[in-house]
C-alpha atoms as a PDB file:
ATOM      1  CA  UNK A   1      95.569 105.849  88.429  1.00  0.00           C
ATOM      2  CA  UNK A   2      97.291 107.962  85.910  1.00  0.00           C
ATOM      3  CA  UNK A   3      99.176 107.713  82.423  1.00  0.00           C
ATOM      4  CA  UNK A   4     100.858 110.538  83.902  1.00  0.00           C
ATOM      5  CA  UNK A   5     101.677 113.107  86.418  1.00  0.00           C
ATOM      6  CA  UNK A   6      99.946 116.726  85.400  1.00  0.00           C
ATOM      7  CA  UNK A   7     100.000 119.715  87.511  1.00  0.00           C
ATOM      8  CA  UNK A   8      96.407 119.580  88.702  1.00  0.00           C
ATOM      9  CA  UNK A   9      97.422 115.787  90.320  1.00  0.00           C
ATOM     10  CA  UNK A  10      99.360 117.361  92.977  1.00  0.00           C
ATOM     11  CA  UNK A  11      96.690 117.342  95.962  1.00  0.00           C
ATOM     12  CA  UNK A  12      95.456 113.920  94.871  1.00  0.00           C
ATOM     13  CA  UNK A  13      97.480 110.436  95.644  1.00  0.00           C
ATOM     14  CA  UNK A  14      97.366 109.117  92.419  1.00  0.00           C
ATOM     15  CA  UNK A  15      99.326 105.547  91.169  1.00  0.00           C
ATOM     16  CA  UNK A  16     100.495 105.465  87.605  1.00  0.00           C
ATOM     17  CA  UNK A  17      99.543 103.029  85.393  1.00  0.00           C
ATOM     18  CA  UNK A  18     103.174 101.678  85.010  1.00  0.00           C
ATOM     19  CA  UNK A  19     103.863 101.631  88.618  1.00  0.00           C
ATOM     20  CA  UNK A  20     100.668  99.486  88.580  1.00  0.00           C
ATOM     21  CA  UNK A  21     101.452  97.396  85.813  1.00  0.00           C
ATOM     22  CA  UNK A  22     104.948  96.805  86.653  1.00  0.00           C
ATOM     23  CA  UNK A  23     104.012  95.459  90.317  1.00  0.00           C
ATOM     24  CA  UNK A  24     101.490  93.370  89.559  1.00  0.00           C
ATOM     25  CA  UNK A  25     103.207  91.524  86.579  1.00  0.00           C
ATOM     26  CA  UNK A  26     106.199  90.634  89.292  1.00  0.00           C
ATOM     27  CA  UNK A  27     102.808  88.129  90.095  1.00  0.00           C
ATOM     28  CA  UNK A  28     102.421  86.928  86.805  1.00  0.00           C
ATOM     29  CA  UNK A  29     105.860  86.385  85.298  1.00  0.00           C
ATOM     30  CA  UNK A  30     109.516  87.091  85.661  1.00  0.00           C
ATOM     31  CA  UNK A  31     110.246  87.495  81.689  1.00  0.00           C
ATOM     32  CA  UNK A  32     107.219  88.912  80.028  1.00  0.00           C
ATOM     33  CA  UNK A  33     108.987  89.799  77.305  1.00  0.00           C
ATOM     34  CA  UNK A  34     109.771  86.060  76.537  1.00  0.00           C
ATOM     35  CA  UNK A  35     106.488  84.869  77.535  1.00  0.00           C
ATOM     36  CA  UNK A  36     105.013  87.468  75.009  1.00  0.00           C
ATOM     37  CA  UNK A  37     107.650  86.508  72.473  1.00  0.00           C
ATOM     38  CA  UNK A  38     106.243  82.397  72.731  1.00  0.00           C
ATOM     39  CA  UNK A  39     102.669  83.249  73.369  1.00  0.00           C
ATOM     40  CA  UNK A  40     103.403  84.766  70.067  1.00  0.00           C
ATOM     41  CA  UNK A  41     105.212  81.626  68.485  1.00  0.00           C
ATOM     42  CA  UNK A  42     102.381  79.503  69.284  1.00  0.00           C
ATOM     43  CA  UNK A  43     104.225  78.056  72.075  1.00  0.00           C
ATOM     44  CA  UNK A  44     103.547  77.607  75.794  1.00  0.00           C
ATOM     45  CA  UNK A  45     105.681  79.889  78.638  1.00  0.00           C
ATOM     46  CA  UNK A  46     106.437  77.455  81.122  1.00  0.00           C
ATOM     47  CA  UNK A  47     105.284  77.439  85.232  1.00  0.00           C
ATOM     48  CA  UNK A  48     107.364  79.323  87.653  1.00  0.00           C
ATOM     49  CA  UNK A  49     106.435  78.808  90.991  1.00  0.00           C
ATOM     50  CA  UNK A  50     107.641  82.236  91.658  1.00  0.00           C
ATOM     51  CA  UNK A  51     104.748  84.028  90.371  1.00  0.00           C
ATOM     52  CA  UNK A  52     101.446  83.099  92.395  1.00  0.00           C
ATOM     53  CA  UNK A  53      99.227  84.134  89.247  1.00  0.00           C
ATOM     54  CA  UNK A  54     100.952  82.484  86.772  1.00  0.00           C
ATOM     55  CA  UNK A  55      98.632  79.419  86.658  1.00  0.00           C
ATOM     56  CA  UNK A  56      95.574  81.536  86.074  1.00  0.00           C
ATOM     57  CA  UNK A  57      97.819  83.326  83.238  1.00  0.00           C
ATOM     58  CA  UNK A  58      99.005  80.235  81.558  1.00  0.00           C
ATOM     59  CA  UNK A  59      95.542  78.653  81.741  1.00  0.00           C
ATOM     60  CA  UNK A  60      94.388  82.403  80.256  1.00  0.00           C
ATOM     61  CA  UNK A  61      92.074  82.955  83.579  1.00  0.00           C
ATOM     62  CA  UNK A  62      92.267  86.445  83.339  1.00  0.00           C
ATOM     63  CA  UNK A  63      88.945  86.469  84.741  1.00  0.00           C
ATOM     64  CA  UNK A  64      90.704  84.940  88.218  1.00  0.00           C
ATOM     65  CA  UNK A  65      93.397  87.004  88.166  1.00  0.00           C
ATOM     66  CA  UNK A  66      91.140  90.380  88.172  1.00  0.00           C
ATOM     67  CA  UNK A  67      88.929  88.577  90.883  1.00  0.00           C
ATOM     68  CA  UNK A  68      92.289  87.708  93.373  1.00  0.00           C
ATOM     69  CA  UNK A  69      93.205  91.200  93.147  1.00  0.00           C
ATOM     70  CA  UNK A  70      89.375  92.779  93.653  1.00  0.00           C
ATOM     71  CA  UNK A  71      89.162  90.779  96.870  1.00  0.00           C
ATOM     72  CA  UNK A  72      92.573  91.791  98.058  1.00  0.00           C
ATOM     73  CA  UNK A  73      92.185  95.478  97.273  1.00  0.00           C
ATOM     74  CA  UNK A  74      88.706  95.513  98.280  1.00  0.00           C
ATOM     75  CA  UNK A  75      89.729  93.773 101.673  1.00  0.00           C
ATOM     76  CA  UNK A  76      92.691  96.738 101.824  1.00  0.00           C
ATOM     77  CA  UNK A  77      89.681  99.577 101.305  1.00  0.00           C
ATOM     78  CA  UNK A  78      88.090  98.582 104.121  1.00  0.00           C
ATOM     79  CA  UNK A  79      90.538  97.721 106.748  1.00  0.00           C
ATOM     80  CA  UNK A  80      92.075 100.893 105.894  1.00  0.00           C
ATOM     81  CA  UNK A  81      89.174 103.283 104.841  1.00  0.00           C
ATOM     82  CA  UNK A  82      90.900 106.608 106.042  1.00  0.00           C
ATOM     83  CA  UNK A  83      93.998 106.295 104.487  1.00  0.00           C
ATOM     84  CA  UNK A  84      92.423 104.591 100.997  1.00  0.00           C
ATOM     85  CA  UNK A  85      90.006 107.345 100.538  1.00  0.00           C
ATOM     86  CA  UNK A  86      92.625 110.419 102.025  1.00  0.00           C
ATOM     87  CA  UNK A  87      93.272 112.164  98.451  1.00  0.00           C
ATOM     88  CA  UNK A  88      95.626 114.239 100.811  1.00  0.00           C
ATOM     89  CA  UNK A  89      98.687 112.897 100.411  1.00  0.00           C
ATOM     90  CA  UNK A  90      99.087 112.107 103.747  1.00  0.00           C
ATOM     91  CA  UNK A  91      98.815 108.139 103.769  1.00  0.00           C
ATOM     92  CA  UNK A  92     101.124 106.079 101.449  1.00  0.00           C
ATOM     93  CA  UNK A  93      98.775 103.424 100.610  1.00  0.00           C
ATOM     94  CA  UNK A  94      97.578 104.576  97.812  1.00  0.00           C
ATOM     95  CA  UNK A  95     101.195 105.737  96.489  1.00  0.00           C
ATOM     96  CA  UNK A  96     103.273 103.569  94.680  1.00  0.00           C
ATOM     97  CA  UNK A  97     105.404 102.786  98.288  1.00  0.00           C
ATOM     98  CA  UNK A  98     102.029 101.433  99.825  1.00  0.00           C
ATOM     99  CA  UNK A  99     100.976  99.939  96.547  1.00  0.00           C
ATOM    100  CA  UNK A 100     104.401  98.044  96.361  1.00  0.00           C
ATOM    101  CA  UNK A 101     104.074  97.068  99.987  1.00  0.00           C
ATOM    102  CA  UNK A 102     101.286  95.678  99.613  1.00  0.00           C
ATOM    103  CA  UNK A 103     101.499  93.732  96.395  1.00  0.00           C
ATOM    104  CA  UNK A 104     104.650  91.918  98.554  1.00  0.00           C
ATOM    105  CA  UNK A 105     101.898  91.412 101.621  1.00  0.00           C
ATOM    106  CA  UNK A 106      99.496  89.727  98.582  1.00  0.00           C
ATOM    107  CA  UNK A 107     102.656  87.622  97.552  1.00  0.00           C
ATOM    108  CA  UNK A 108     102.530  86.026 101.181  1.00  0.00           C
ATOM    109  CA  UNK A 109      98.857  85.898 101.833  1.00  0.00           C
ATOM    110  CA  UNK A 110      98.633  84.061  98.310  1.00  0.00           C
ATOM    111  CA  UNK A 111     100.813  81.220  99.891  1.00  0.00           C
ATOM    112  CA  UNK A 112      98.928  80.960 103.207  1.00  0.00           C
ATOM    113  CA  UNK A 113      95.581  81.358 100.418  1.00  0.00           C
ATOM    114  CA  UNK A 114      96.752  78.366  98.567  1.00  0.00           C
ATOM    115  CA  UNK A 115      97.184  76.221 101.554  1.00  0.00           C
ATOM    116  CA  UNK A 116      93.565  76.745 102.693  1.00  0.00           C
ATOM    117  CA  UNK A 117      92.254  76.860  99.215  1.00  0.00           C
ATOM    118  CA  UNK A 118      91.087  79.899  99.045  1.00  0.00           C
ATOM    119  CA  UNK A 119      91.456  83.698  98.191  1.00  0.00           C
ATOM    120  CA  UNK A 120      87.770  84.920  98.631  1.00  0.00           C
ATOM    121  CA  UNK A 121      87.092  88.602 100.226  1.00  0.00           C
ATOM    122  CA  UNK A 122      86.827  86.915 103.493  1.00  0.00           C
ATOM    123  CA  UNK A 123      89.933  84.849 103.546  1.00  0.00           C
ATOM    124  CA  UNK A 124      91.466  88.144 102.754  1.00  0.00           C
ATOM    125  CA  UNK A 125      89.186  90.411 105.451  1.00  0.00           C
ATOM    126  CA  UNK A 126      90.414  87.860 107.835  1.00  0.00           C
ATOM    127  CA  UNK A 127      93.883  88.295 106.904  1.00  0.00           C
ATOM    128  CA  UNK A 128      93.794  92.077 106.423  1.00  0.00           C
ATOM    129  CA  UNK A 129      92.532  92.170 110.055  1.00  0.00           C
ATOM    130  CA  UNK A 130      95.377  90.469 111.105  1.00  0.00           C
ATOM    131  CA  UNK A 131      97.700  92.943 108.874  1.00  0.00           C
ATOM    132  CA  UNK A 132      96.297  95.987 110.919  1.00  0.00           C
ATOM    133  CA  UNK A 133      97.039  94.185 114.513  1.00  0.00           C
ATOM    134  CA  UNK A 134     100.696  93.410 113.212  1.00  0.00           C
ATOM    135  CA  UNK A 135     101.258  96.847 112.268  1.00  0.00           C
ATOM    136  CA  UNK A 136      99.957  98.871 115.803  1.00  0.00           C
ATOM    137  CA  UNK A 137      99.941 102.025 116.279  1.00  0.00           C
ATOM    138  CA  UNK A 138     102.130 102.739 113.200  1.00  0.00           C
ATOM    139  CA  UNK A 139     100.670 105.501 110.969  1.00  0.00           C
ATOM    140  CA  UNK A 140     100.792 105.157 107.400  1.00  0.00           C
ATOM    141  CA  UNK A 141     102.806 108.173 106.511  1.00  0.00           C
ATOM    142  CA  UNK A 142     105.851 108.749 104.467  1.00  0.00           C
ATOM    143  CA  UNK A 143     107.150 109.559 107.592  1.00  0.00           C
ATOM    144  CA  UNK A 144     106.934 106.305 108.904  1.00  0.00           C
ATOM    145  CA  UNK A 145     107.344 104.299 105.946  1.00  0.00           C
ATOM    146  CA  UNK A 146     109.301 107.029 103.115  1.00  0.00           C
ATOM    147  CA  UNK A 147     108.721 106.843  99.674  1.00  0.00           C
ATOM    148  CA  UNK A 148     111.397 104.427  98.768  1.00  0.00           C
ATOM    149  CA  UNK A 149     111.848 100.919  97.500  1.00  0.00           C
ATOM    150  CA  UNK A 150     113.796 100.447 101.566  1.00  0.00           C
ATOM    151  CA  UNK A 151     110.023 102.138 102.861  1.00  0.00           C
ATOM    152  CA  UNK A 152     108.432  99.588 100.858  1.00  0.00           C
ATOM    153  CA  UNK A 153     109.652  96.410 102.303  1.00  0.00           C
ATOM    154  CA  UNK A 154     109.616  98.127 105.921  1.00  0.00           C
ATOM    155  CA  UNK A 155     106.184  98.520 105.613  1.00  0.00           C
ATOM    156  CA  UNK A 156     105.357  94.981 104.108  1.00  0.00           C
ATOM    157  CA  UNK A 157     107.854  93.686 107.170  1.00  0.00           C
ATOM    158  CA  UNK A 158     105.276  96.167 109.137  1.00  0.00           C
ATOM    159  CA  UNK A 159     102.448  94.658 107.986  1.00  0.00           C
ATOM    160  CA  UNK A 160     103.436  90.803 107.687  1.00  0.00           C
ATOM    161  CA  UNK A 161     104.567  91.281 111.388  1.00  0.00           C
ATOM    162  CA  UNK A 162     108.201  89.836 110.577  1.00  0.00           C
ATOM    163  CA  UNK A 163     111.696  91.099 110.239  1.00  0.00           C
ATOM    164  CA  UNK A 164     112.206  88.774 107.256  1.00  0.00           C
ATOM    165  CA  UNK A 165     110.053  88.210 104.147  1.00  0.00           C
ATOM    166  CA  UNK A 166     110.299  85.242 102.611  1.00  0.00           C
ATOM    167  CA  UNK A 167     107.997  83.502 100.109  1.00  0.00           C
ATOM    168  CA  UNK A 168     107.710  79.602  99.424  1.00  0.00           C
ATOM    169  CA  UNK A 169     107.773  79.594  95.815  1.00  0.00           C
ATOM    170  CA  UNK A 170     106.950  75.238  96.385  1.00  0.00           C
ATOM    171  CA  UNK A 171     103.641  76.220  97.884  1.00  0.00           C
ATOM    172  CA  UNK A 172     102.235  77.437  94.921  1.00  0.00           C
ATOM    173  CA  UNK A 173     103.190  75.184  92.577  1.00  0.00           C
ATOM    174  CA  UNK A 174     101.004  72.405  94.233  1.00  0.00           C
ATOM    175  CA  UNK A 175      98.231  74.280  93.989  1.00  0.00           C
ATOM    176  CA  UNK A 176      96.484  74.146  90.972  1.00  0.00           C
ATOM    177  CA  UNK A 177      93.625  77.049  90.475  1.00  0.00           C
ATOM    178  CA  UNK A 178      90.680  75.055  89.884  1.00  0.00           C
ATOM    179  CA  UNK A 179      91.565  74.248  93.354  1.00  0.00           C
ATOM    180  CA  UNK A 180      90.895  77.557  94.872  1.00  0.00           C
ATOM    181  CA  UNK A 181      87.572  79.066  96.104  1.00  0.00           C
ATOM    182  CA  UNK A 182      87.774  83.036  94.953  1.00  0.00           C
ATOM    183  CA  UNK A 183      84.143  84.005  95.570  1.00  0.00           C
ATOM    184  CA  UNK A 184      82.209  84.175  98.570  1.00  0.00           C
END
């Protein structure tokens, strides 16, 4: 991950730390600004069921938060292990299209975690596994999927299996984290 792009970065795939940041608060909170703002006031931000890791955030769980995303990543390392550990530049999953795909795959598999109580590394293994079935033959290039915001959602459609992605913002606001298994 990088603060920023330097000339020796070229031949590696590297994600900046914004592009990192930026996805993975889309998880955590839709106006981070404001939540900062009343975190700051002494006052609570309220739930949004939009953002899967909110709980953990408003109950400060940061601890669960960097565990969910361990296991998912982890899960992504090995079900992928050529194109994670390709410093080429030939595989976008390590690129901020692949990263962005794949924090929309986490979105879903969240919701489907929830239901089943859990988001261990096997619960995501299993659903990794399924990932790779969905996606066939399809190489992970930026030939296949380009290095766009349009190459990001067609490879999280690729992924997912589905011509539509769609997220049930309801299922996670049942589901409370205590709730949730995260280790195996």
């Amino acid at each position: 991950m990088l603060g920023h792009k330097e000339q020796h970065h070229e031949t590696k795939v590297m994600l900046s730390q914004g592009s990192f940041a930026a996805r993975l608060v889309d998880l955590i909170s839709k106006s981070p600004t404001e939540d900062a703002r009343l975190i700051k006031e002494s006052k609570s931000p309220k739930d949004d069921s939009r953002c899967p890791l909110r709980k953990y955030f408003l109950k400060r769980e940061d601890e669960s938060i960097y565990k969910i995303v361990l296991n998912y990543f982890s899960a992504v390392a090995d079900t992928f292990p050529e194109e994670w550990n390709d410093e080429s530049g030939k595989y976008v999953v390590r690129k901020t299209v692949g990263y962005t795909a794949l924090i929309i795959v986490l979105r879903h598999l969240m919701e489907i975690g929830f239901e089943k109580k859990t988001l261990t590394r096997a619960f995501f293994d299993d659903q990794l596994s399924q990932l790779k079935t969905n996606l066939g033959d399809q190489p992970l290039t930026v030939d296949t999927f380009p290095s766009s915001g349009a190459g990001a959602i067609k490879l999280a459609k690729a992924l997912l299996g589905t011509e539509v992605l769609k997220f049930n913002a309801t299922a996670t606001a049942d589901a409370e984290p205590e709730e949730v298994e995260l280790a195996d």
